[in-house]
C-alpha atoms as a PDB file:
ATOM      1  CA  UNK A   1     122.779  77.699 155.450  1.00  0.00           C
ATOM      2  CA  UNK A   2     122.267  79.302 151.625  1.00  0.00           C
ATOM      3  CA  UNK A   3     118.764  79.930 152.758  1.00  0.00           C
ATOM      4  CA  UNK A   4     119.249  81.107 156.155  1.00  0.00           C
ATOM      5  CA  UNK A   5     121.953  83.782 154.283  1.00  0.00           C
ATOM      6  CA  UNK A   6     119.218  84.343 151.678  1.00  0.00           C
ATOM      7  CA  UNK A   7     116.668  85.302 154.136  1.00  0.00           C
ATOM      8  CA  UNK A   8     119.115  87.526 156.076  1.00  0.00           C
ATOM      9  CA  UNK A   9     120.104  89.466 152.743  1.00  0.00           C
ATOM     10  CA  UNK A  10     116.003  90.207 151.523  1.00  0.00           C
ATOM     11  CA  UNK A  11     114.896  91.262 154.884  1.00  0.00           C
ATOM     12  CA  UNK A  12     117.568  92.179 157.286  1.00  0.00           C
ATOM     13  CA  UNK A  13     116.766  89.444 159.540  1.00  0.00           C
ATOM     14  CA  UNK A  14     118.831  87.268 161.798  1.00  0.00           C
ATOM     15  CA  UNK A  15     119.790  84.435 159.594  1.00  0.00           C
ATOM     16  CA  UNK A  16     119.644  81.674 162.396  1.00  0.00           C
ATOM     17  CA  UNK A  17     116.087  82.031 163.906  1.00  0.00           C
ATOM     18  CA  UNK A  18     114.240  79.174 165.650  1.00  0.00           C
ATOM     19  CA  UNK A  19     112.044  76.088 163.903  1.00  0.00           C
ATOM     20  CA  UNK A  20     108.891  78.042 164.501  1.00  0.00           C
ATOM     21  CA  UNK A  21     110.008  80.576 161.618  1.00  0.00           C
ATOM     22  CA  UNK A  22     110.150  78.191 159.121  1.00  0.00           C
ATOM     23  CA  UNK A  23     107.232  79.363 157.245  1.00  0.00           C
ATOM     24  CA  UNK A  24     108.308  83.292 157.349  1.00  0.00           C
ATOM     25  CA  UNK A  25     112.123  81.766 155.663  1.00  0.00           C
ATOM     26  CA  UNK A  26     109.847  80.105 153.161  1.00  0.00           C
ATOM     27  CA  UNK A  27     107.935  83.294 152.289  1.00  0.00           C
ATOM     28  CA  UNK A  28     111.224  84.725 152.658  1.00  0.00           C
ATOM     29  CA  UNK A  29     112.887  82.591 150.031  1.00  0.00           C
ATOM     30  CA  UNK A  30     110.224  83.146 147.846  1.00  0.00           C
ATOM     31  CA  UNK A  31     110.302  87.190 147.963  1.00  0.00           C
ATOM     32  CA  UNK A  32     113.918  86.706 147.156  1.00  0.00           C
ATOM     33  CA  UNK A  33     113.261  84.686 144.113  1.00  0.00           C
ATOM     34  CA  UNK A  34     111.135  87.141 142.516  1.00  0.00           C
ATOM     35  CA  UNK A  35     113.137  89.058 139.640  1.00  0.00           C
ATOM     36  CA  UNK A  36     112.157  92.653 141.450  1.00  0.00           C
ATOM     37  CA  UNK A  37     113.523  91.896 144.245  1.00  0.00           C
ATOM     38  CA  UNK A  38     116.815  91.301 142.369  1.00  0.00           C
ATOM     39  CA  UNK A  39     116.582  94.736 140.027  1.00  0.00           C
ATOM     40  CA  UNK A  40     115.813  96.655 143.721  1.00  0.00           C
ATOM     41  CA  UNK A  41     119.183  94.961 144.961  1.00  0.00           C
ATOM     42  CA  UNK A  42     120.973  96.063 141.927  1.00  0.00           C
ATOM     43  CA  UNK A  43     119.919  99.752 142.136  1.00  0.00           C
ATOM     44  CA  UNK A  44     122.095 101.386 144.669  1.00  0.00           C
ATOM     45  CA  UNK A  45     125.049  99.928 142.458  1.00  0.00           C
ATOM     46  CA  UNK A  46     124.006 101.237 139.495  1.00  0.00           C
ATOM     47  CA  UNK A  47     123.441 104.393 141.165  1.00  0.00           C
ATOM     48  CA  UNK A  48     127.276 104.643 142.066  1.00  0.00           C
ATOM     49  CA  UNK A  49     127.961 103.349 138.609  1.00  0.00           C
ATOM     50  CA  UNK A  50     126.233 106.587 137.136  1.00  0.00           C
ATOM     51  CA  UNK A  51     127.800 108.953 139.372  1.00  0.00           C
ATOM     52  CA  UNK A  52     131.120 107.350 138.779  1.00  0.00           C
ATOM     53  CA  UNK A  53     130.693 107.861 134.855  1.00  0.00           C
ATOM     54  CA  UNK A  54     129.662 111.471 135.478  1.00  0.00           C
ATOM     55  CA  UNK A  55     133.443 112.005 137.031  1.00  0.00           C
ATOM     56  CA  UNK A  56     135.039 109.981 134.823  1.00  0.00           C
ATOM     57  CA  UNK A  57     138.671 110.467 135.038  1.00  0.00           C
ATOM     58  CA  UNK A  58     138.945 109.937 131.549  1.00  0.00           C
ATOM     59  CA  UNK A  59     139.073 113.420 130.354  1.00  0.00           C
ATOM     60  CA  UNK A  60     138.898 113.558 126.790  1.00  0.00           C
ATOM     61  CA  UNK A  61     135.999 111.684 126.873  1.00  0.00           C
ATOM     62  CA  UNK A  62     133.994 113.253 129.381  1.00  0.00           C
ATOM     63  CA  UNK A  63     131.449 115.884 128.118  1.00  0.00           C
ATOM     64  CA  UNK A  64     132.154 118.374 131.730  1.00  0.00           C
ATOM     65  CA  UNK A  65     135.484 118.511 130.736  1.00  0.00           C
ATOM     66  CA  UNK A  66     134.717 120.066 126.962  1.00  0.00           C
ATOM     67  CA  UNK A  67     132.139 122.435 128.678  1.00  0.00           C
ATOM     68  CA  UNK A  68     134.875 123.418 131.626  1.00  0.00           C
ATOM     69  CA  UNK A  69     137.103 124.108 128.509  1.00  0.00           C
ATOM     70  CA  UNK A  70     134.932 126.388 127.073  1.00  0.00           C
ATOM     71  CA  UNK A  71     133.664 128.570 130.353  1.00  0.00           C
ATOM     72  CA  UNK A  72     137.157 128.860 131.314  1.00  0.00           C
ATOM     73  CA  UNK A  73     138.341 130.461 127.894  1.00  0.00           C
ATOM     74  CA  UNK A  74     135.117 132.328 127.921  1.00  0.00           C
ATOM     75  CA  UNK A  75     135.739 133.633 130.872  1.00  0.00           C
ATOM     76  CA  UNK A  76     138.944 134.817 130.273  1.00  0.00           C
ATOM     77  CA  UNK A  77     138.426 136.787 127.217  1.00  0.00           C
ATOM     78  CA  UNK A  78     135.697 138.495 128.972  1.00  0.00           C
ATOM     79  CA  UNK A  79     137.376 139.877 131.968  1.00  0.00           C
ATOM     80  CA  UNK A  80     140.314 141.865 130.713  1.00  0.00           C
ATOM     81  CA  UNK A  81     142.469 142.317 133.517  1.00  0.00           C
ATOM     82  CA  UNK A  82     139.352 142.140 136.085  1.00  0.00           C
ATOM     83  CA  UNK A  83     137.299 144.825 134.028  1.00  0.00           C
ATOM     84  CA  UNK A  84     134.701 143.363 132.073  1.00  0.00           C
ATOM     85  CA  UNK A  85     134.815 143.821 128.033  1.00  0.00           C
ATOM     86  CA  UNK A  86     131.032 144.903 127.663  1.00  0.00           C
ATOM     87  CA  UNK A  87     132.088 147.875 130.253  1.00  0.00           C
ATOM     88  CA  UNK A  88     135.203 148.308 127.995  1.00  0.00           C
ATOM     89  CA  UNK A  89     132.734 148.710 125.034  1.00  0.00           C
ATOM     90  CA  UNK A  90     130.707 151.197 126.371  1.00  0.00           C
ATOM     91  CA  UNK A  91     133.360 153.099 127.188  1.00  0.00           C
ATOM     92  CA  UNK A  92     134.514 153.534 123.875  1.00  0.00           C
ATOM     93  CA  UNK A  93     131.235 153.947 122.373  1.00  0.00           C
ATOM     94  CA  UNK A  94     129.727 156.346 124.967  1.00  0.00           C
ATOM     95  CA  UNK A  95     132.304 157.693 127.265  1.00  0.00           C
ATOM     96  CA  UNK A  96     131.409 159.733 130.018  1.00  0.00           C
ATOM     97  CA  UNK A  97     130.030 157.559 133.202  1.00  0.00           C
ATOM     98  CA  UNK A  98     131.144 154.375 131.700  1.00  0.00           C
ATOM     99  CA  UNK A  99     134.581 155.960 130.792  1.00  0.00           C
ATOM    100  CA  UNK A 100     135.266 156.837 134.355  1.00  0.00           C
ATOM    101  CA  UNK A 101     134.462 153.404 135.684  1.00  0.00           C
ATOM    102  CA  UNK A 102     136.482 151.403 133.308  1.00  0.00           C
ATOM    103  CA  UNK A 103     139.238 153.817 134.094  1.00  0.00           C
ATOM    104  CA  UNK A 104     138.550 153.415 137.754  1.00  0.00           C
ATOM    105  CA  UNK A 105     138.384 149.869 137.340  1.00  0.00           C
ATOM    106  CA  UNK A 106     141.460 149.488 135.494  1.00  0.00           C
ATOM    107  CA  UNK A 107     143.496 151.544 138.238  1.00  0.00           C
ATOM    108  CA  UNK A 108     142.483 148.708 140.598  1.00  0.00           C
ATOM    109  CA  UNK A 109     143.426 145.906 138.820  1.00  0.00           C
ATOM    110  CA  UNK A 110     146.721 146.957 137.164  1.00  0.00           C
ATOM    111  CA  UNK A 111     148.009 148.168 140.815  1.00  0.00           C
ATOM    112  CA  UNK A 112     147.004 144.883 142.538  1.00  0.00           C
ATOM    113  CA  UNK A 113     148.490 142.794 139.757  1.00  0.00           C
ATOM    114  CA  UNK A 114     151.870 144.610 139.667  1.00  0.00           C
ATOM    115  CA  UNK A 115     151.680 144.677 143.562  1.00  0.00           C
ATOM    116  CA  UNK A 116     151.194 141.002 143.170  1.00  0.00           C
ATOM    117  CA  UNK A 117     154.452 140.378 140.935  1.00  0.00           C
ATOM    118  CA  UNK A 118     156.426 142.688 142.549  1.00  0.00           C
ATOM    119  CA  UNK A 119     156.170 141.458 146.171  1.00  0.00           C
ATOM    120  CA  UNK A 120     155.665 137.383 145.316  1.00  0.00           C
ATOM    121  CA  UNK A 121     156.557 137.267 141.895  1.00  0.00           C
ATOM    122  CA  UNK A 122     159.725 134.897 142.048  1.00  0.00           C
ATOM    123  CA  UNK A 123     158.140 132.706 145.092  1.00  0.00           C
ATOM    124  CA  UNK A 124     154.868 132.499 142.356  1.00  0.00           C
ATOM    125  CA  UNK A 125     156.830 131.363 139.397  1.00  0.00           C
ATOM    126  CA  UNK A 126     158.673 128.794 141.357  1.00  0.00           C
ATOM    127  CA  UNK A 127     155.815 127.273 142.720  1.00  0.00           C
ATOM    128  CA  UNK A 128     154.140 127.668 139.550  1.00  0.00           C
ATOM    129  CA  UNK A 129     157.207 126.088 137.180  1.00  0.00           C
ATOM    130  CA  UNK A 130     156.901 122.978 139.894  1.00  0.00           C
ATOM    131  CA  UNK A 131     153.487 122.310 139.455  1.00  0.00           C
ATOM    132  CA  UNK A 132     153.319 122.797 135.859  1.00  0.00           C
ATOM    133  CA  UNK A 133     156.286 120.751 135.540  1.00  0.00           C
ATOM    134  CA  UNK A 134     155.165 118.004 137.683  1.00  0.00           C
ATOM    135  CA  UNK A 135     151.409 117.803 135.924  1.00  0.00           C
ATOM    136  CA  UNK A 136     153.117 117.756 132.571  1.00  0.00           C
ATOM    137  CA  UNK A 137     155.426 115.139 133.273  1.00  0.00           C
ATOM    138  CA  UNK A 138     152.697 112.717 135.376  1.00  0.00           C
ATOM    139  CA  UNK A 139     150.458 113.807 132.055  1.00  0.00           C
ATOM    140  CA  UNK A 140     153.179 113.263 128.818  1.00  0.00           C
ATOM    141  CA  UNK A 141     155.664 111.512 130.761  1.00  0.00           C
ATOM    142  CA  UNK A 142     153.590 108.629 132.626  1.00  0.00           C
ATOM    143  CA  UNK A 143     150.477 108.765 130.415  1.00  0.00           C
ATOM    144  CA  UNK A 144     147.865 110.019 133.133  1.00  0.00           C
ATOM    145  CA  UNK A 145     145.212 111.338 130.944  1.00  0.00           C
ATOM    146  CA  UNK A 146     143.891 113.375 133.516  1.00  0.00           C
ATOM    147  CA  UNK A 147     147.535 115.441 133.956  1.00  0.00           C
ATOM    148  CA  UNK A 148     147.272 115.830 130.431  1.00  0.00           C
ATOM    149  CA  UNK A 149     143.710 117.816 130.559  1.00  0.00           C
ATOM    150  CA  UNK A 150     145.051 120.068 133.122  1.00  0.00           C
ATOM    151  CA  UNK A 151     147.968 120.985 131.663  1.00  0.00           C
ATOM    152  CA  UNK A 152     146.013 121.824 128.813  1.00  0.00           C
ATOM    153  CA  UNK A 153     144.116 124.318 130.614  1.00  0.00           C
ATOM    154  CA  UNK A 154     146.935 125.435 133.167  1.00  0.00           C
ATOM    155  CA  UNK A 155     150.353 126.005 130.769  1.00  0.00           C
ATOM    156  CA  UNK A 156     147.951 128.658 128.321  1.00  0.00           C
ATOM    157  CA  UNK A 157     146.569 130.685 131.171  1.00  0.00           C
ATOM    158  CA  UNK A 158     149.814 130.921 132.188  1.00  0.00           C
ATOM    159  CA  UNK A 159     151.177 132.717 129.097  1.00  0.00           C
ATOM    160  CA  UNK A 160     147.913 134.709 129.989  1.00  0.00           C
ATOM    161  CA  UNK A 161     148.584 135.374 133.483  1.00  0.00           C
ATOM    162  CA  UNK A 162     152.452 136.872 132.314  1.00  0.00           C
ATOM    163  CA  UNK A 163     150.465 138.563 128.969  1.00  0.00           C
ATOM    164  CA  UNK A 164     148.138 140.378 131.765  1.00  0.00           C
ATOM    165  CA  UNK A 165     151.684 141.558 133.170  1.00  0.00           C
ATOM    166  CA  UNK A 166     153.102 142.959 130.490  1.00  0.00           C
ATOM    167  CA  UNK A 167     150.071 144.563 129.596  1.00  0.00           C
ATOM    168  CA  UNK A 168     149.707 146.081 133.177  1.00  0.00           C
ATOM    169  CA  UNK A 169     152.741 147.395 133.047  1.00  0.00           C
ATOM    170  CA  UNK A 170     152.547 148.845 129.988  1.00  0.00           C
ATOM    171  CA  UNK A 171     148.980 150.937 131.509  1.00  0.00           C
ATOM    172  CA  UNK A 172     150.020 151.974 134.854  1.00  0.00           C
ATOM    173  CA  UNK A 173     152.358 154.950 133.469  1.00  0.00           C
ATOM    174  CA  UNK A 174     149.243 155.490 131.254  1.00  0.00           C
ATOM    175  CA  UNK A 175     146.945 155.991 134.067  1.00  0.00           C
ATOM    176  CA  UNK A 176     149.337 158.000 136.159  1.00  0.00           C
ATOM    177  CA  UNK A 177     148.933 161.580 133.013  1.00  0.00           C
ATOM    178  CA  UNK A 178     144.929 161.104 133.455  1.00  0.00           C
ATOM    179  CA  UNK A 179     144.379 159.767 130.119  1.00  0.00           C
ATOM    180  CA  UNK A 180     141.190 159.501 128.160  1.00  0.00           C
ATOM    181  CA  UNK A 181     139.031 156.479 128.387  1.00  0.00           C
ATOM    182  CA  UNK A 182     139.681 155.488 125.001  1.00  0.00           C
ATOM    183  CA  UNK A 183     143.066 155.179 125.140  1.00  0.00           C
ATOM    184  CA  UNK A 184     143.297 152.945 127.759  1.00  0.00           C
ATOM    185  CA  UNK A 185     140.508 151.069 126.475  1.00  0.00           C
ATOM    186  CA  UNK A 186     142.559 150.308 123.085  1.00  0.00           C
ATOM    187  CA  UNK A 187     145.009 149.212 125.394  1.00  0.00           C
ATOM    188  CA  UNK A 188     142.892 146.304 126.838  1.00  0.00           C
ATOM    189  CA  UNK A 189     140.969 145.789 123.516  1.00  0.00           C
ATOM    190  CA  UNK A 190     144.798 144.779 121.988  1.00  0.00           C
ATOM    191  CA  UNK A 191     145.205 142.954 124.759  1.00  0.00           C
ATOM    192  CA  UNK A 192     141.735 140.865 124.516  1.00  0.00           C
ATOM    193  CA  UNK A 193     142.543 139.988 121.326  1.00  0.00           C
ATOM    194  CA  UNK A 194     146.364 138.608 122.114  1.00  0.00           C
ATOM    195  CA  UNK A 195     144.097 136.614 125.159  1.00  0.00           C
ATOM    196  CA  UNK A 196     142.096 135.423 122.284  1.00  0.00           C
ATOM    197  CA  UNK A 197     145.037 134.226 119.923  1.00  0.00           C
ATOM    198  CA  UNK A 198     145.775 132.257 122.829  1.00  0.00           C
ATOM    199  CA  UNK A 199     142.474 130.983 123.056  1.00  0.00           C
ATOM    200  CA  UNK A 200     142.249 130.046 120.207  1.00  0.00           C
ATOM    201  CA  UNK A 201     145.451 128.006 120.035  1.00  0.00           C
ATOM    202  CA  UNK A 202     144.959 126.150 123.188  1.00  0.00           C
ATOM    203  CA  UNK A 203     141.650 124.747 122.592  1.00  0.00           C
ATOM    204  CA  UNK A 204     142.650 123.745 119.211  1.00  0.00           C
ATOM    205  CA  UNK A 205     145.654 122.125 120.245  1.00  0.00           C
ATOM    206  CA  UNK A 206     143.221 120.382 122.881  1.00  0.00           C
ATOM    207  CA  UNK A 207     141.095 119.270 120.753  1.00  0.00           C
ATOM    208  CA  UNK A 208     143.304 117.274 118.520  1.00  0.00           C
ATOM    209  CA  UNK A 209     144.785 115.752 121.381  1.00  0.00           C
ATOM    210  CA  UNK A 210     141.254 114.703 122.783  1.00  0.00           C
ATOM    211  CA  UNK A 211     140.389 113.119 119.526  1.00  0.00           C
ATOM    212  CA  UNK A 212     143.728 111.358 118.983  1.00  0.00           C
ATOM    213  CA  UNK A 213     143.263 109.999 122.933  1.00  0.00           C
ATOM    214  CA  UNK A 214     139.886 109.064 122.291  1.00  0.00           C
ATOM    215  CA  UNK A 215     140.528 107.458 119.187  1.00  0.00           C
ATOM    216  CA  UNK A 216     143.301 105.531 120.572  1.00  0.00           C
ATOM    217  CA  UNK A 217     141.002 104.221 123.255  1.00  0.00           C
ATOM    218  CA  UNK A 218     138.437 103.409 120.865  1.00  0.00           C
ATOM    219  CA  UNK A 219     141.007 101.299 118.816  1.00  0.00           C
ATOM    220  CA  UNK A 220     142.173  98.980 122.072  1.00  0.00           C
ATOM    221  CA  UNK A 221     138.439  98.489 122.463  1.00  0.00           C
END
């Protein structure tokens, strides 16, 4: 029977064949005994074993989650209420063109964002104080490691997304005397650097906790 199974798990085989196959089973048997044939079994597991390490829900200690960390901060001090800060730059530095499209762009974004938290501001901060609520107590409160991670991401672009508020409110009566380009480029230059603070603040605050998780897990090891 433990060779019939043998030969039905190396070649694919019915495992029951008639007398006259004896000496393909024995050939079989022998294929199966080879130490190849059991590293070419092993593959496709170690294959999921990889992939399963690359998505490792074990945040702290997975490299993509650092790197995520860093593009999403990156990305946020970059685009200043939609408008990118190199245009933001050039409009201080050389006006004219570049002036009118930051201004332009500005309009845009500081409508659509007031728009935004005018029409669905209370139904957004409800279902935002849920989830945030419900991912920090999974992550503090149960000890789900992955929680944790995203609320250390989500809760500071929060303060970001009600920063980008403020500061949106705080342009639109700007825009609406035709101001210069510089002055509403100090505006999100201020800004940028209060997104920054936050930043700043977050990933440190990350990091330690990372490296106390980590180190906690390397201790029960």
């Amino acid at each position: 029977m433990a060779f019939s199974f043998l030969h039905f798990r190396c070649h694919g085989l019915p495992a029951f064949s008639s007398p006259s196959n004896v000496a393909a089973r024995l050939h079989a048997a022998r294929e199966c005994a080879k130490p190849g044939a059991e590293q070419e079994a092993s593959l496709p597991l170690n294959i999921l074993e990889t992939i399963f390490e690359l998505i490792d829900m074990r945040s702290f200690s997975n490299l993509w989650y650092w790197i995520a960390l860093a593009v999403v901060w990156s990305t946020t001090s970059h685009w200043v209420l939609g408008v990118p800060f190199d245009l933001v730059v050039q409009a201080r530095r050389k006006g004219g063109q570049a002036g009118q499209d930051m201004l332009v762009l500005t309009g845009i974004n500081t409508r659509r964002l007031l728009r935004i938290g005018r029409e669905a501001g209370v139904v957004l901060s409800l279902g935002a104080s849920f989830l945030l609520s419900l991912i920090v107590m999974l992550g503090f409160g149960y000890g789900f490691e992955f929680a944790q991670a995203v609320a250390l991401i989500a809760l500071p672009l929060t303060v970001v997304g009600a920063m980008s508020l403020r500061t949106a409110a705080q342009i639109e009566p700007v825009l609406a005397r035709a101001p210069e380009p510089e002055e509403v480029a100090a505006l999100l230059a201020r800004h940028r650097v209060a997104v920054q603070a936050v930043g700043l603040v977050a990933i440190t605050v990350t990091a330690l906790w990372g490296m106390f998780q980590n180190m906690q897990l390397s201790v029960l090891r």
